[in-house]
Protein backbone atom coordinates (compact mmCIF):
# COMPACT_ATOMS: atom_id res chain seq x y z
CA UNK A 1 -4.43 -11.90 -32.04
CA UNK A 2 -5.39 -9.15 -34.67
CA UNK A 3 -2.92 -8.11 -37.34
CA UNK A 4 -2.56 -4.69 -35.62
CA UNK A 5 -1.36 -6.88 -32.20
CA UNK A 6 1.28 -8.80 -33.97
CA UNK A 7 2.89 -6.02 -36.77
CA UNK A 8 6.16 -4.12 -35.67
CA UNK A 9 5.04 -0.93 -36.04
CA UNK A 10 2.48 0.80 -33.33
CA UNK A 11 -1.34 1.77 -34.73
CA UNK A 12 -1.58 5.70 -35.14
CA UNK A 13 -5.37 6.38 -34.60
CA UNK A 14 -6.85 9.30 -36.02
CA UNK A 15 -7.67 12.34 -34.08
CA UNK A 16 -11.35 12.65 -32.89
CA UNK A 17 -11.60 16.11 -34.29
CA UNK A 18 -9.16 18.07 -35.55
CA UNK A 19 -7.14 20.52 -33.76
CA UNK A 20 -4.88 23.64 -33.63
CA UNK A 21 -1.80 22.95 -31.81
CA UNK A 22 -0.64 26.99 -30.81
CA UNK A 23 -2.03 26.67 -27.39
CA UNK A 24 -1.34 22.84 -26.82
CA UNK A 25 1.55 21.66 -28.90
CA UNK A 26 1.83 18.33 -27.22
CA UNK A 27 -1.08 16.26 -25.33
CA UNK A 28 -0.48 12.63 -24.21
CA UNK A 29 -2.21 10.18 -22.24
CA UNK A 30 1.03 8.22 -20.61
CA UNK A 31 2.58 6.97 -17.43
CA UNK A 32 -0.88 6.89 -15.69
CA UNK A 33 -1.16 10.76 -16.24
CA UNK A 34 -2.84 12.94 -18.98
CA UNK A 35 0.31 15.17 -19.55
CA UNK A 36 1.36 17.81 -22.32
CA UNK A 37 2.96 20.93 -23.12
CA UNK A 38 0.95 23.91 -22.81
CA UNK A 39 2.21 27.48 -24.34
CA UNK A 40 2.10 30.66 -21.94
CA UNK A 41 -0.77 33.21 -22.14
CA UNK A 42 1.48 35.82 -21.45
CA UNK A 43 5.16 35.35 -22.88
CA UNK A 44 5.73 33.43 -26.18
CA UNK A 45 9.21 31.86 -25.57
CA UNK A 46 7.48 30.34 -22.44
CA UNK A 47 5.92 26.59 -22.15
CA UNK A 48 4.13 24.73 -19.40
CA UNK A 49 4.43 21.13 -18.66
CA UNK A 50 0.93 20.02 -17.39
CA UNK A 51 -0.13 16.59 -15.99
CA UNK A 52 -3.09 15.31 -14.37
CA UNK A 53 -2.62 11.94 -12.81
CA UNK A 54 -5.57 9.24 -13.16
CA UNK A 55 -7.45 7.67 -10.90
CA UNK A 56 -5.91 10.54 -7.64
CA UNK A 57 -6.14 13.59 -10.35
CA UNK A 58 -2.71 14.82 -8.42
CA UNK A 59 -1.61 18.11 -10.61
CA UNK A 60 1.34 19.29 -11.60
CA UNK A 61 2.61 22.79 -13.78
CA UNK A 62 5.62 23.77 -13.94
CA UNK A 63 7.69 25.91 -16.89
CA UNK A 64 10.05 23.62 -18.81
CA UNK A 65 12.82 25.27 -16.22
CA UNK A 66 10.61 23.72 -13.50
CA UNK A 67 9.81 27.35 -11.74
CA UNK A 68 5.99 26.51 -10.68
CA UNK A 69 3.20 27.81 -12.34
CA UNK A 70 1.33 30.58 -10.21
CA UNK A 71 -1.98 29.92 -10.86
CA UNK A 72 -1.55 26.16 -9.48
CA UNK A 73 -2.43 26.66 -6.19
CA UNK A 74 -4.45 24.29 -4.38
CA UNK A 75 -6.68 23.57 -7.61
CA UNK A 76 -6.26 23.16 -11.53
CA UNK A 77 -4.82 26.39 -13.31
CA UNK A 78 -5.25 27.45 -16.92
CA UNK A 79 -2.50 25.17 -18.51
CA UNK A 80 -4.32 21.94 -17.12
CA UNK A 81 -7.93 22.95 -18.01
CA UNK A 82 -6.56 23.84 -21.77
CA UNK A 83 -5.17 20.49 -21.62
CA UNK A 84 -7.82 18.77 -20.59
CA UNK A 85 -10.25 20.38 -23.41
CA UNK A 86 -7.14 19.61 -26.05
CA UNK A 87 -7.06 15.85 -24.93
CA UNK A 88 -10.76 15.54 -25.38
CA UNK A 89 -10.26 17.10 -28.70
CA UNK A 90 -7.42 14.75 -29.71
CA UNK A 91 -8.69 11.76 -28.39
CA UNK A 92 -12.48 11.92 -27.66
CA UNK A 93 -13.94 12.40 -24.33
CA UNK A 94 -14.89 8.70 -23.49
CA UNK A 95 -11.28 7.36 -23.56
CA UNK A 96 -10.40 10.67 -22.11
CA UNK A 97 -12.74 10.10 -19.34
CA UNK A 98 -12.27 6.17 -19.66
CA UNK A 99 -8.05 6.92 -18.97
CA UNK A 100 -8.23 9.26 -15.72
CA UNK A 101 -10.88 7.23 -14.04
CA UNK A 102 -13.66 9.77 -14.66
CA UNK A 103 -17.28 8.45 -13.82
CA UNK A 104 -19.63 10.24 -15.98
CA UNK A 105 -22.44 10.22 -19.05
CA UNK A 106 -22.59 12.94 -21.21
CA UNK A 107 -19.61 14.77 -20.52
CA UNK A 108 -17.35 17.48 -21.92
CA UNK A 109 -13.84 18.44 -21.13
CA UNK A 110 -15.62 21.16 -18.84
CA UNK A 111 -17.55 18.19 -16.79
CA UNK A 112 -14.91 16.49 -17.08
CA UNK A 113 -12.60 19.28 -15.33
CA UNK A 114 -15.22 19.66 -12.86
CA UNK A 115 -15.61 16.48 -11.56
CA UNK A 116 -11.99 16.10 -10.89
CA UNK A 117 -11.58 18.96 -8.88
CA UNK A 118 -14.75 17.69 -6.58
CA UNK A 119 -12.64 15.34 -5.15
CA UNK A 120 -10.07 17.67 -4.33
CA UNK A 121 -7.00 16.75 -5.82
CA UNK A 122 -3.92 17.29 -4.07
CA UNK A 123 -0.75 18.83 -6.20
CA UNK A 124 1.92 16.79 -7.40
CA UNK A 125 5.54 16.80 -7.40
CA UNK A 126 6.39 18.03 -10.82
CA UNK A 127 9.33 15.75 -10.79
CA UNK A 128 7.79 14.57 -14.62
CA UNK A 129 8.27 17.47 -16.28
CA UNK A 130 11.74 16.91 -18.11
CA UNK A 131 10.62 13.80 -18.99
CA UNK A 132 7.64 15.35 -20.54
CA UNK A 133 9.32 17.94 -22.22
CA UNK A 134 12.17 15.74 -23.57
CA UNK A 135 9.47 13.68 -25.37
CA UNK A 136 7.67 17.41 -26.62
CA UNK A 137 11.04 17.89 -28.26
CA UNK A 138 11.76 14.33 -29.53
CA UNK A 139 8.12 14.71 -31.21
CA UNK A 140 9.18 18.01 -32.85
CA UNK A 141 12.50 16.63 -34.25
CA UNK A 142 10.00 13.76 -35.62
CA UNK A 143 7.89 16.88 -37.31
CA UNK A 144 10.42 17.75 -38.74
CA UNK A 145 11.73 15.04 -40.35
CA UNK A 146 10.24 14.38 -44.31
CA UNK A 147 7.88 12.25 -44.68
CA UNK A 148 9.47 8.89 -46.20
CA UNK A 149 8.22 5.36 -46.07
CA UNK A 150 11.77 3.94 -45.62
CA UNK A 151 13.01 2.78 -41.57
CA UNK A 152 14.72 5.32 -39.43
CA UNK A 153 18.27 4.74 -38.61
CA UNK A 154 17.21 5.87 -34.92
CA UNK A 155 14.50 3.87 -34.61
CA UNK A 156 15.98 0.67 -35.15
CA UNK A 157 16.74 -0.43 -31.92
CA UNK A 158 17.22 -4.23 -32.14
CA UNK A 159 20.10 -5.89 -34.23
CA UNK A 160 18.86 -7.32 -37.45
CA UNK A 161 19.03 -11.41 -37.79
CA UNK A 162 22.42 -10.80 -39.50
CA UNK A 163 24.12 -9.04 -37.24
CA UNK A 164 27.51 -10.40 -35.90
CA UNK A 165 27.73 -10.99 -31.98
């Protein structure tokens, strides 16, 4: 087992390429789906929760109220093809591609895109999207925090070896 296997704190890996997070605050690759908040074209106090489920590419968009989006109809709107190119940004395209089940050489987040909607993906229930957005908003309170190398009351979830049962 490597040393990164065994230590108590999770590996961080670096961004493939930097990127600017107005559009796409928060992109994730979790629960089986490539999900993430996306920010309205049109109103600034509104946000999108986008996911894209590997392996079926089911869709879902939805506000963080859960009204639908209206340009998810039948195929991928806006919000899920800016995620898609902000995922392939954060995390590269091959373990983009390698995560939803995409079978491809050569790709971008465009072909990528693409090739999903060939096989006609059916929407999704967007029954995900509080969770989604509660971890958007746990991320930001972690933002916000200044930066310190000591432990985080909140994070310490198990007793320590001291502890008094």
């Amino acid at each position: 087992m490597s040393d990164w296997e065994s230590a108590s704190a999770a590996r961080v890996l670096p961004p493939a390429r930097p990127r600017k997070l107005a559009k796409v605050p928060f992109v994730e690759l979790a629960d089986g789906r490539l999900q993430g908040v996306v920010s309205s074209g049109s109103d600034i106090e509104r946000v999108y929760v986008s996911s894209v489920a590997a392996g079926s590419y089911e869709f879902a968009c939805s506000t963080n109220n859960n009204r639908p989006c209206g340009g998810a109809r039948g195929y991928f709107c806006n919000h899920i093809g800016a995620l898609i190119t902000e995922a392939v940004l954060q995390y590269g395209v091959a373990r983009v591609a390698r995560y939803l089940r995409v079978d491809a050489e050569d790709m971008d987040a465009e072909a990528i895109r693409s090739l999903m909607l060939g096989a006609r993906p059916s929407q999704a229930d967007s029954a995900a999207a509080a969770q989604v957005f509660s971890r958007f908003l746990r991320h930001l309170a972690y933002v916000e925090l200044p930066a310190t190398t000591s432990p985080l009351p909140e994070l310490q979830w198990f007793p320590t070896t001291r502890a008094v049962v």
